[in-house]
N, C-alpha and C. Protein backbone atom coordinates (compact mmCIF):
# COMPACT_ATOMS: atom_id res chain seq x y z
N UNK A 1 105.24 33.41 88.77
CA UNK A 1 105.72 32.04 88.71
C UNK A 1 105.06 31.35 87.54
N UNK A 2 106.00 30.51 86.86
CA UNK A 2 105.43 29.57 85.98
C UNK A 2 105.84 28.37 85.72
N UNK A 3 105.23 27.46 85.69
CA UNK A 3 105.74 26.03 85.42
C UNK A 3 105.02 25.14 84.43
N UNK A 4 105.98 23.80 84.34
CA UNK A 4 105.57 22.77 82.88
C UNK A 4 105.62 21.85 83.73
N UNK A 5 105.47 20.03 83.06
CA UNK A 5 105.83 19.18 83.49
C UNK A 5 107.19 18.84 82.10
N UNK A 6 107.87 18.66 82.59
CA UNK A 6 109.21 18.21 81.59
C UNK A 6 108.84 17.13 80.98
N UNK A 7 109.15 16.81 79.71
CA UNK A 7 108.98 15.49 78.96
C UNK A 7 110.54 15.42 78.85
N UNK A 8 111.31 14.24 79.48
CA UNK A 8 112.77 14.37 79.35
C UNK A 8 112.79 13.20 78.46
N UNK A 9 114.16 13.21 77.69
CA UNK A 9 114.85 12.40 76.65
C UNK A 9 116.28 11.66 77.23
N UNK A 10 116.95 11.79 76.80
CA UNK A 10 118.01 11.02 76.76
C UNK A 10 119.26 11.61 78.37
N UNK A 11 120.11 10.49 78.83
CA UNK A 11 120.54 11.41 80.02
C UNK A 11 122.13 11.36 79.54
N UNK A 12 122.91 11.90 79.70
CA UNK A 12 124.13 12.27 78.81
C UNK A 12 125.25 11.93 80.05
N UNK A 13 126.00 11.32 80.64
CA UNK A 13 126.91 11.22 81.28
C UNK A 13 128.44 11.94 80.45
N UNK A 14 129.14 12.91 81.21
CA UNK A 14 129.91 13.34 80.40
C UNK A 14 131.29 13.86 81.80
N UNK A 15 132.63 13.61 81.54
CA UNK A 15 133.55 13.99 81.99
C UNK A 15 134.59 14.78 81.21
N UNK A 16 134.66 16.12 81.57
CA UNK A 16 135.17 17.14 81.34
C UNK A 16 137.08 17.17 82.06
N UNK A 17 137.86 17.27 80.75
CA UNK A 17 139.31 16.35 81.17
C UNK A 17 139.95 17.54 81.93
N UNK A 18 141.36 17.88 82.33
CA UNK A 18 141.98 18.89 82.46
C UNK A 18 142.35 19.59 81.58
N UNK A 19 142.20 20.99 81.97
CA UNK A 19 142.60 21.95 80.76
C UNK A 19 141.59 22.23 79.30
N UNK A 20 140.19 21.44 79.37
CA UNK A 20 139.18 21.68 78.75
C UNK A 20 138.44 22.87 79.65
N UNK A 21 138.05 23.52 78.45
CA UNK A 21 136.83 24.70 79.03
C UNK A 21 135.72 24.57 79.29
N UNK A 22 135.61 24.88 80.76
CA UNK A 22 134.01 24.55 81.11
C UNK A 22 132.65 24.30 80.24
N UNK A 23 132.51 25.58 79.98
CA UNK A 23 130.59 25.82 79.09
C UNK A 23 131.34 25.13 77.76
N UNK A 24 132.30 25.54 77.12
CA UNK A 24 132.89 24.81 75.84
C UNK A 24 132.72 22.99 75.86
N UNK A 25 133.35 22.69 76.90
CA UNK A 25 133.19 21.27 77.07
C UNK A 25 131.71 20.56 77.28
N UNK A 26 131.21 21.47 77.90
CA UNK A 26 129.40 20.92 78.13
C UNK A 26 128.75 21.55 76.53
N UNK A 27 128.88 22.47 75.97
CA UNK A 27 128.51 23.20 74.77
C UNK A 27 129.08 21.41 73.89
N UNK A 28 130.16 21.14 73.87
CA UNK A 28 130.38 20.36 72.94
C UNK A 28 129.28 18.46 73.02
N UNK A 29 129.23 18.37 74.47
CA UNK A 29 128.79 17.05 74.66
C UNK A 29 127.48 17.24 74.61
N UNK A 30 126.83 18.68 74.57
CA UNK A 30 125.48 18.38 74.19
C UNK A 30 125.65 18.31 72.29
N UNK A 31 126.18 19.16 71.72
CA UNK A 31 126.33 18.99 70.05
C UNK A 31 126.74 17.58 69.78
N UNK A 32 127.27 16.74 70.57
CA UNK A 32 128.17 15.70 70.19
C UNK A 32 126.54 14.57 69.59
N UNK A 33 125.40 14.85 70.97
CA UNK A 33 124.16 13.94 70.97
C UNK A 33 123.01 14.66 70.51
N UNK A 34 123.07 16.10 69.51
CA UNK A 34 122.38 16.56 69.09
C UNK A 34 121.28 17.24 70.43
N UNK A 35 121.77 17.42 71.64
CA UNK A 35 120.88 18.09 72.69
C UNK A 35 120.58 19.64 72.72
N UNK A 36 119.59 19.99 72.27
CA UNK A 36 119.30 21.45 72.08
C UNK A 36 118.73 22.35 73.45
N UNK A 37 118.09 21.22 74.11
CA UNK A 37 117.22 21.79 75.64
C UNK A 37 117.81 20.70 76.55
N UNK A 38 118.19 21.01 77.70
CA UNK A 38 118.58 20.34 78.98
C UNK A 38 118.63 21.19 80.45
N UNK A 39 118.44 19.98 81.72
CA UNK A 39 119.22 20.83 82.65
C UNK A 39 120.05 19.93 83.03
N UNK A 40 120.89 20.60 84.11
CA UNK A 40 122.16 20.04 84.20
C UNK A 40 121.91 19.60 85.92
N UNK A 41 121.56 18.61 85.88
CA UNK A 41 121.00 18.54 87.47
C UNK A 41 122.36 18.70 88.50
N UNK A 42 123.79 18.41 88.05
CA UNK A 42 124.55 18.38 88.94
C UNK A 42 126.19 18.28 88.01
N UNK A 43 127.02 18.77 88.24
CA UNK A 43 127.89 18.88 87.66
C UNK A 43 129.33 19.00 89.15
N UNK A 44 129.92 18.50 89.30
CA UNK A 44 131.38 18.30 90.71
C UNK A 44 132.47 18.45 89.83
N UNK A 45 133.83 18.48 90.46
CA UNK A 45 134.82 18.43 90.18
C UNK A 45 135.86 19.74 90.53
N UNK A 46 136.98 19.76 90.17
CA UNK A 46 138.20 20.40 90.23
C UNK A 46 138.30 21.54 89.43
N UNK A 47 138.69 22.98 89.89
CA UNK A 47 138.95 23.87 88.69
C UNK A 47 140.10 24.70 88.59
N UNK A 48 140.84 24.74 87.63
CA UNK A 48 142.29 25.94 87.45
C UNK A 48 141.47 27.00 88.14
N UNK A 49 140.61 27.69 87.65
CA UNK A 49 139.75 29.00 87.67
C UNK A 49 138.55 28.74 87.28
N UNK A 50 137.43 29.64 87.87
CA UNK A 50 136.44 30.07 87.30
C UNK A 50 136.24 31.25 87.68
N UNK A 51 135.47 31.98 86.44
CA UNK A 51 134.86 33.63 86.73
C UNK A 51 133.54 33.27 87.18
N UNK A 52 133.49 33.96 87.94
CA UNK A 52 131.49 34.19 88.06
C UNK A 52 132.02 36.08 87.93
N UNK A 53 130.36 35.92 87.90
CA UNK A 53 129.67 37.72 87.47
C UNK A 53 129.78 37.98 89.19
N UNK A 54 130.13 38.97 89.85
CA UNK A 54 130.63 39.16 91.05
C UNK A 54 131.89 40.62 91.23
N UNK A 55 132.33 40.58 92.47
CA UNK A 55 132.47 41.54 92.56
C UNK A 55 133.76 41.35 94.04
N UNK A 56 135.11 41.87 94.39
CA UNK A 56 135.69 41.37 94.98
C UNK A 56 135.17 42.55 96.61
N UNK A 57 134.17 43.22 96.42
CA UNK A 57 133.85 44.21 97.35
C UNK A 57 132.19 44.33 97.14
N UNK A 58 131.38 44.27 98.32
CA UNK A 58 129.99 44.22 98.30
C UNK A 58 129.69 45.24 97.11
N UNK A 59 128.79 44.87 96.81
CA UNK A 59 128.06 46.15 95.84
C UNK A 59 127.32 46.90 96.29
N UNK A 60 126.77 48.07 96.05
CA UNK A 60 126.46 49.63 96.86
C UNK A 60 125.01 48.92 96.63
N UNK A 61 124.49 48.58 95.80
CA UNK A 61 123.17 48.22 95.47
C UNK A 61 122.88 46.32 95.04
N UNK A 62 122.82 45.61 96.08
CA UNK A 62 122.94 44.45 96.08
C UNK A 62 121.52 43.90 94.99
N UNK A 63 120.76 44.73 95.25
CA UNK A 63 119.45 44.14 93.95
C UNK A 63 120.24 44.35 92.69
N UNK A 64 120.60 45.32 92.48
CA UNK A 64 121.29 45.35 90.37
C UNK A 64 122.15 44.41 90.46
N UNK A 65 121.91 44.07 89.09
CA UNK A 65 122.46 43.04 88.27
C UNK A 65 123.85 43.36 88.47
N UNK A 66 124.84 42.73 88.17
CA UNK A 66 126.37 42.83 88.36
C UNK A 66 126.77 42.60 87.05
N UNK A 67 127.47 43.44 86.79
CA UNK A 67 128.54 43.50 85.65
C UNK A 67 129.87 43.12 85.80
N UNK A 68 130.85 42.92 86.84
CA UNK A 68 131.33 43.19 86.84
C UNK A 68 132.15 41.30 87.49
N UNK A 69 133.18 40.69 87.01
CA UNK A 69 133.63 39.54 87.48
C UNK A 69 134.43 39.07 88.09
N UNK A 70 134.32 38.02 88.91
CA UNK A 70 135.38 37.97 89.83
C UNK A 70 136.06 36.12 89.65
N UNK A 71 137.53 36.16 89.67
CA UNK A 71 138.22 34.86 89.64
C UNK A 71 138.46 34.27 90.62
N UNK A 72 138.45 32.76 90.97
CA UNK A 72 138.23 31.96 91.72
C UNK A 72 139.30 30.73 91.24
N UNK A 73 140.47 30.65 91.78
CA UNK A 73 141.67 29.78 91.51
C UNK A 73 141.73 29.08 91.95
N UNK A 74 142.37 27.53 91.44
CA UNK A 74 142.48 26.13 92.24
C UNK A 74 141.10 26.15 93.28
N UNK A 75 139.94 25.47 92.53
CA UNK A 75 138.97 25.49 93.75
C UNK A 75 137.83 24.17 93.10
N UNK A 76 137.53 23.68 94.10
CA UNK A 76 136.58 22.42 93.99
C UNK A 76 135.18 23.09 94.46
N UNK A 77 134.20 22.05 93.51
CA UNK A 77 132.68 22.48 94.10
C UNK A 77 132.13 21.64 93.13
N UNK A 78 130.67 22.29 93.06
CA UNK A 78 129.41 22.04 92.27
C UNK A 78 128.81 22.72 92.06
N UNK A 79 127.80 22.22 90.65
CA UNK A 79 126.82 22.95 90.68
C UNK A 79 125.23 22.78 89.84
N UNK A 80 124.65 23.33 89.23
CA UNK A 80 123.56 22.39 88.16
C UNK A 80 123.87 24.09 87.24
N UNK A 81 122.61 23.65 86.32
CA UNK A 81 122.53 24.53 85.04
C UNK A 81 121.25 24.26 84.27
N UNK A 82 121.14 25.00 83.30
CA UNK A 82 120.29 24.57 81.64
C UNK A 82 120.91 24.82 80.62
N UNK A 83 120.63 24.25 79.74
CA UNK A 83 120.84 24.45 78.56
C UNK A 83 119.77 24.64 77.58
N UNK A 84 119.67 25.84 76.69
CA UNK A 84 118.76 26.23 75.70
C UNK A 84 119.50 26.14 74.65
N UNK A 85 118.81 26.52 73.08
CA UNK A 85 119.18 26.39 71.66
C UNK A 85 119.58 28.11 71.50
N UNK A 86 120.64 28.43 70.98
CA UNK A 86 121.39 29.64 71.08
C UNK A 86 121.47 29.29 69.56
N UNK A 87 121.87 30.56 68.96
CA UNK A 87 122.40 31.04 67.98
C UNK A 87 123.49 30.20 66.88
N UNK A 88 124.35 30.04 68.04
CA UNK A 88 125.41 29.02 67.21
C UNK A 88 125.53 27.57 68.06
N UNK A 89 124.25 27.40 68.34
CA UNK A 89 124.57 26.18 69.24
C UNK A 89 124.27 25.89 70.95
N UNK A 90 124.33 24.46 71.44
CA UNK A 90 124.00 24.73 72.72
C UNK A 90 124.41 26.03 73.53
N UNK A 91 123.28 26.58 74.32
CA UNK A 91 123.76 28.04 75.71
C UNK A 91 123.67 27.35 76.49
N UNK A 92 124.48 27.57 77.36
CA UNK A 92 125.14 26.99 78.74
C UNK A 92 124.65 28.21 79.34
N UNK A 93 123.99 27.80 80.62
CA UNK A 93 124.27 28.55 81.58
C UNK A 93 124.55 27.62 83.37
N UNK A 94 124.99 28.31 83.60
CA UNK A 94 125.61 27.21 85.00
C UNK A 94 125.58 28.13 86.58
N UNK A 95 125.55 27.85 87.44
CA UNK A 95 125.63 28.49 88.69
C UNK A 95 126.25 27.51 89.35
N UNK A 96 127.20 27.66 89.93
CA UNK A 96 128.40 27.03 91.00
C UNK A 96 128.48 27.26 92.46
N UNK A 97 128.95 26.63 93.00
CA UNK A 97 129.36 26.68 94.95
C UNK A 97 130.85 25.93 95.06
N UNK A 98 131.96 27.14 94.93
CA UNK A 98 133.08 26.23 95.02
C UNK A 98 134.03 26.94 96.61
N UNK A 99 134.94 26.22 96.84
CA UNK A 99 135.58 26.22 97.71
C UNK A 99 137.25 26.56 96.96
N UNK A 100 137.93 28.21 97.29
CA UNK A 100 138.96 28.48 96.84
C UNK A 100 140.57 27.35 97.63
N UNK A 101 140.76 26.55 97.12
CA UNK A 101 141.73 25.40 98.05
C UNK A 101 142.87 26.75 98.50
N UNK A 102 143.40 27.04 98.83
CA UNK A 102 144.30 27.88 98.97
C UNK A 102 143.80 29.09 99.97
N UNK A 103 142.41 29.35 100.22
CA UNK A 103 142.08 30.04 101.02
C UNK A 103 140.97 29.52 102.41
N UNK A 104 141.69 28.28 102.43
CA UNK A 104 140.90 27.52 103.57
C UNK A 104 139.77 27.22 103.07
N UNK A 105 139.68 26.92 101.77
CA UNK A 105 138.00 26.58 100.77
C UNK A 105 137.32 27.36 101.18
N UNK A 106 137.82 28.98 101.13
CA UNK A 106 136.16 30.52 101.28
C UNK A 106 135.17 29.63 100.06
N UNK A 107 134.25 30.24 99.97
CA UNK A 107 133.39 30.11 99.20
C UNK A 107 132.81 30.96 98.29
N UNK A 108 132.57 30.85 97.02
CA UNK A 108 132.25 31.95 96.04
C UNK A 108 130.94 31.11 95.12
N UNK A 109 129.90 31.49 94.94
CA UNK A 109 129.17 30.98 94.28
C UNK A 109 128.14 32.01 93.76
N UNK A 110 127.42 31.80 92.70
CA UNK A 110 127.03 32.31 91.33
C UNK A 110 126.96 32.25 90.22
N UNK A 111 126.67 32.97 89.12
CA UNK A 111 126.58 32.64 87.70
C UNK A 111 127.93 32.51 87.34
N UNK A 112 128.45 30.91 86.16
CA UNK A 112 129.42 30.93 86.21
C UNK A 112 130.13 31.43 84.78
N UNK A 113 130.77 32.39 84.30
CA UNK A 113 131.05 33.14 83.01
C UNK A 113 131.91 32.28 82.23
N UNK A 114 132.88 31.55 82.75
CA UNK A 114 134.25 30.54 82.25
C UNK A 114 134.63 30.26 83.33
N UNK A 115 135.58 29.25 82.86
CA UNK A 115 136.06 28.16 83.57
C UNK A 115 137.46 27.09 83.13
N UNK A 116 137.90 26.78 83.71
CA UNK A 116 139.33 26.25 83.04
C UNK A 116 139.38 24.80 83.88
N UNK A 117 139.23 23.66 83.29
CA UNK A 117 138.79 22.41 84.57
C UNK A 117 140.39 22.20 84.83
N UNK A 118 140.44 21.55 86.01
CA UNK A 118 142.01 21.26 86.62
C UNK A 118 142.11 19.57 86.66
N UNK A 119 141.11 18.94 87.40
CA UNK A 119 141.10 17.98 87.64
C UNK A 119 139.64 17.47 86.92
N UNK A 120 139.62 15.92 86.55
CA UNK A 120 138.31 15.93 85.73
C UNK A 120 136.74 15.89 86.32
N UNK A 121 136.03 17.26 85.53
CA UNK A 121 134.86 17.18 85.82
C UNK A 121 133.14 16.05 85.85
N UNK A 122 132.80 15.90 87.14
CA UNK A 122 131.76 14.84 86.21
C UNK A 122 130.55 15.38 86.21
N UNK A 123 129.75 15.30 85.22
CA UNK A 123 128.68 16.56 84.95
C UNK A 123 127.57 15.18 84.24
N UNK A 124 126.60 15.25 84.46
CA UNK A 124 124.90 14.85 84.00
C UNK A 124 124.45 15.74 83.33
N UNK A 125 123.89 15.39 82.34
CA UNK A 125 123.15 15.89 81.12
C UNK A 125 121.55 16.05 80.76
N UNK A 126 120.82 16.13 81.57
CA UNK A 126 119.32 15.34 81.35
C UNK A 126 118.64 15.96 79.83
N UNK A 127 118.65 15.05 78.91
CA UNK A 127 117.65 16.16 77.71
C UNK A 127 116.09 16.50 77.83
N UNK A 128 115.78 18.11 77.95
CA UNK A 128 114.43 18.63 77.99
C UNK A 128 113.70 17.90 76.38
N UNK A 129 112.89 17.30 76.25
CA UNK A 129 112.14 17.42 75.16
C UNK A 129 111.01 18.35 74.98
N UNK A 130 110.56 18.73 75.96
CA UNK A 130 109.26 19.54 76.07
C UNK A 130 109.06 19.90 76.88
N UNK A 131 108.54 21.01 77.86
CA UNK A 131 108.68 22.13 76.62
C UNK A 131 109.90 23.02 76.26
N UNK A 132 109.81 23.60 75.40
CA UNK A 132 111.30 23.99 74.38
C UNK A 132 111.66 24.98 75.47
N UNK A 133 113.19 25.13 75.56
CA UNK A 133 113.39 26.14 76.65
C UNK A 133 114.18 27.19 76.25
N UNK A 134 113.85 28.76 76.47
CA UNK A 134 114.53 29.73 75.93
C UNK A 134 115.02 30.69 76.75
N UNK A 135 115.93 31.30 76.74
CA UNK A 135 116.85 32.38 76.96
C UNK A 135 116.84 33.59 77.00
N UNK A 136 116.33 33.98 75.19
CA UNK A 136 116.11 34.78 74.64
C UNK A 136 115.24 36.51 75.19
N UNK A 137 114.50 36.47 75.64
CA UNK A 137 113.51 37.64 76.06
C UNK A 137 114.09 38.22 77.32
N UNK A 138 113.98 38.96 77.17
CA UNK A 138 114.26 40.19 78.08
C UNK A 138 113.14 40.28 79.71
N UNK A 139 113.31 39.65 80.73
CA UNK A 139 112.84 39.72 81.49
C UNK A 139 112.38 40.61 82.30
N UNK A 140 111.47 41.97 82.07
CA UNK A 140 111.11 42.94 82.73
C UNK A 140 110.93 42.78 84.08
N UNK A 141 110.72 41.84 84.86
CA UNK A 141 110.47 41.59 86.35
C UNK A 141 111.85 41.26 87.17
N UNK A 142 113.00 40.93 86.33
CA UNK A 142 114.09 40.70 86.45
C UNK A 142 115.53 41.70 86.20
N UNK A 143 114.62 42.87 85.51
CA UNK A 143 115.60 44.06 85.65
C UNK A 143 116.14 43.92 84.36
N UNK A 144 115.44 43.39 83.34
CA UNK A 144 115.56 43.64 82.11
C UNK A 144 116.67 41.97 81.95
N UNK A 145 117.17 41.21 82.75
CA UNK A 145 118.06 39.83 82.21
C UNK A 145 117.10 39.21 81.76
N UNK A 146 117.71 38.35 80.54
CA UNK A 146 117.10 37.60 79.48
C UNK A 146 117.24 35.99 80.73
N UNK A 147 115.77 35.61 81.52
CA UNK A 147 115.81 34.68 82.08
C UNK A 147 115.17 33.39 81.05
N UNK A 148 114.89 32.01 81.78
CA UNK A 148 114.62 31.11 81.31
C UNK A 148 113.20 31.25 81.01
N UNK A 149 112.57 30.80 79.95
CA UNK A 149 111.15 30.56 79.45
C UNK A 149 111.09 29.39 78.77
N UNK A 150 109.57 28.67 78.72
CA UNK A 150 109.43 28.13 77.96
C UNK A 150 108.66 28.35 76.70
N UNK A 151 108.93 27.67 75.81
CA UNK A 151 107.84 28.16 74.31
C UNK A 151 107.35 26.91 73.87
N UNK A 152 106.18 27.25 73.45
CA UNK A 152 105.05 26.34 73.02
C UNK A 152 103.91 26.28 73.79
């Protein structure tokens, strides 16, 4: 285990329209305010689809990582996230709890890969100032996924 105390910055209120792309649409409203580090304390709303990393049949080995994705149509929920400084710009990462409307709202929740909003999303922005938050490294305790760190 490891922890910081957050030095937060600026808080970003942002609604994500229909037919905008999830991480694209949050990717853009952090570039819009120059936000390089954030978390996403809470994000609701409506979705055409989303993928999470998943699987439509248990997996033989529920500890390994999943490769493999599963779609989730017309479905409402929530969820939070972070955001780190990537390569070409804000990384999104997000984890969701939605309800499939069409299947008596089952439930599917996990890492979320894409997303297609249906109805408009309302999502919070909080900016990390310190400490810097990264992505990047390869998490050996985690089965080799590149989890969250901080640097500095």
């Amino acid at each position: 285990m490891f922890a910081a105390i957050a030095e937060t910055g600026r808080t970003v209120l942002a609604v994500l329209e229909p037919g905008d792309g999830v991480l694209e649409g949050l990717a853009e409203a952090c570039s819009r305010f120059g936000i390089e580090n954030a978390v996403i304390p809470v994000f609701l709303g409506a979705f055409s689809e989303l993928a999470f990393i998943g699987a439509p049949e248990p997996p033989l080995d529920e500890d390994e990582p999943m490769t493999s994705a599963t779609v989730v149509r017309n479905c409402e929920g929530l969820g939070s996230g972070t955001v780190t400084s990537g390569p070409e710009g804000p990384q999104i990462h997000l984890h969701a709890s939605v309800g499939a409307k069409g299947e008596s709202a089952r439930a599917t929740a996990g890492h979320v890969l894409r997303g297609t909003v249906q109805y408009p999303v309302e999502v919070v922005i909080t900016e990390v100032l310190s400490p810097a938050l990264s992505r990047r490294r390869p998490n050996d305790r985690a089965r080799g996924i590149a989890t969250l760190h901080f640097e500095g």
